[in-house]
Protein backbone atom coordinates (compact mmCIF):
# COMPACT_ATOMS: atom_id res chain seq x y z
CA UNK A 1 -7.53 -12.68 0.95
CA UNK A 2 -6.85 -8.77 1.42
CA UNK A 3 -7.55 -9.39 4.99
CA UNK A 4 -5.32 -12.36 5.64
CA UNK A 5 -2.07 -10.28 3.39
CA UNK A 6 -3.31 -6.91 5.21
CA UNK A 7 -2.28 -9.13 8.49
CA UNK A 8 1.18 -10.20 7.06
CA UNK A 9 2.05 -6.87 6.58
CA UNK A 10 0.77 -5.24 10.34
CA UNK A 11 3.86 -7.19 11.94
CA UNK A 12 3.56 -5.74 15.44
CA UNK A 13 -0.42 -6.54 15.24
CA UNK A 14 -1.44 -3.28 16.29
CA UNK A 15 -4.21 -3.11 13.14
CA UNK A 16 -3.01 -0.38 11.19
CA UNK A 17 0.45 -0.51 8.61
CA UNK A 18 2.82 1.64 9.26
CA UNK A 19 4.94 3.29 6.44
CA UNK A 20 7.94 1.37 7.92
CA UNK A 21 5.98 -2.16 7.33
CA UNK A 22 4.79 -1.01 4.19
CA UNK A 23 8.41 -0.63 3.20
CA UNK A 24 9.53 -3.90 4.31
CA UNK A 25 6.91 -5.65 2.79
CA UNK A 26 7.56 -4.39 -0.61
CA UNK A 27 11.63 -4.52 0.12
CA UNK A 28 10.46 -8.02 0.32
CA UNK A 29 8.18 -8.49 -2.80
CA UNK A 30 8.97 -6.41 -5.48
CA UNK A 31 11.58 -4.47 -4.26
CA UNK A 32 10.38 -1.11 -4.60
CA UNK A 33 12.68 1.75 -4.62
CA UNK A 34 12.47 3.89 -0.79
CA UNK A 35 11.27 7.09 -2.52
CA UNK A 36 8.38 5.63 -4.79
CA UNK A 37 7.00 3.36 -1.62
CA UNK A 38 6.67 6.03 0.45
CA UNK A 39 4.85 8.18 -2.31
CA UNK A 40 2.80 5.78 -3.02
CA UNK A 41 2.16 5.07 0.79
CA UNK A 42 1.62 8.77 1.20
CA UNK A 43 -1.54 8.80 -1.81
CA UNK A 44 -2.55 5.42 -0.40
CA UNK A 45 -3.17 6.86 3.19
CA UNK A 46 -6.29 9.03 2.50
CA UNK A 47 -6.71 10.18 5.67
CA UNK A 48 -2.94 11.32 6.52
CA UNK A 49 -3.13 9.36 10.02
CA UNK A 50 0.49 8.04 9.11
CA UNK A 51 -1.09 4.48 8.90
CA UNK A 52 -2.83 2.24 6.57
CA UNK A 53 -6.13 0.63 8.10
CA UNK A 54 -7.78 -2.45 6.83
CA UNK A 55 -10.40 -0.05 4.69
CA UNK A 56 -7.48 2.16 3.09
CA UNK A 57 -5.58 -0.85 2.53
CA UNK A 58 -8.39 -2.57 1.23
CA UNK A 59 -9.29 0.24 -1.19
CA UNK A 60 -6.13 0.13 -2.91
CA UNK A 61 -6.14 -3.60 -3.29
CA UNK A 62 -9.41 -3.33 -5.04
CA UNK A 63 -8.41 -0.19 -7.67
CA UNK A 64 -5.13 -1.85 -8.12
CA UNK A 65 -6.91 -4.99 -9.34
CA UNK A 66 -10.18 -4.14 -10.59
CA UNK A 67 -10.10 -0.44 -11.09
CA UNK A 68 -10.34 1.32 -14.44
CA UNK A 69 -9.58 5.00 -12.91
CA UNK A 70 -5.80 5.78 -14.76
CA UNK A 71 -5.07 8.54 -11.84
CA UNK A 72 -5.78 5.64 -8.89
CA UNK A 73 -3.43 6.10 -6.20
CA UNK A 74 -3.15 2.60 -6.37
CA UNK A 75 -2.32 2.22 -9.51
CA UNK A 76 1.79 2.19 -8.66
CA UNK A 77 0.95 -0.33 -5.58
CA UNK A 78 3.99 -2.38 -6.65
CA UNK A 79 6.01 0.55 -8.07
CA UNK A 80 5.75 3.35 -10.37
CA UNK A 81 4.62 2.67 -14.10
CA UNK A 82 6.23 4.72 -16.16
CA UNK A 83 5.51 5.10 -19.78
């Protein structure tokens, strides 16, 4: 399933999401404010190539959904939880 929504999301196909895609998709979603997205884009992309490969993106899927680590960078995937 991560693979298949990773694909959605690369909309020019070249394998990697860009911070502008990430954007869009979550315009699209949830509607995620501009400045959290691209923090949260920014922890997501652990190796600061600008782009989110299938691994990185993958990663965060997995803490979002089955992680129990509270400082996750993936724990604000669909926006920041504030408390």
């Amino acid at each position: 399933m991560t693979n298949c929504f990773f694909d959605l999301v690369d909309l020019n196909g070249d394998g990697k999401i860009g911070q502008a895609e990430f954007q869009q998709m979550f315009d699209s979603v949830v509607g995620v404010p501009g400045e959290d997205c691209a923090a949260v884009f920014a922890a997501l992309d652990r190796d600061g190539s600008g782009a989110l490969d299938r691994a990185e993106f993958h990663q965060a899927v997995t803490e979002f959904f089955y992680g129990n680590d509270p400082n996750a960078p993936a724990n604000h995937l669909f926006g920041r939880v504030v408390g």
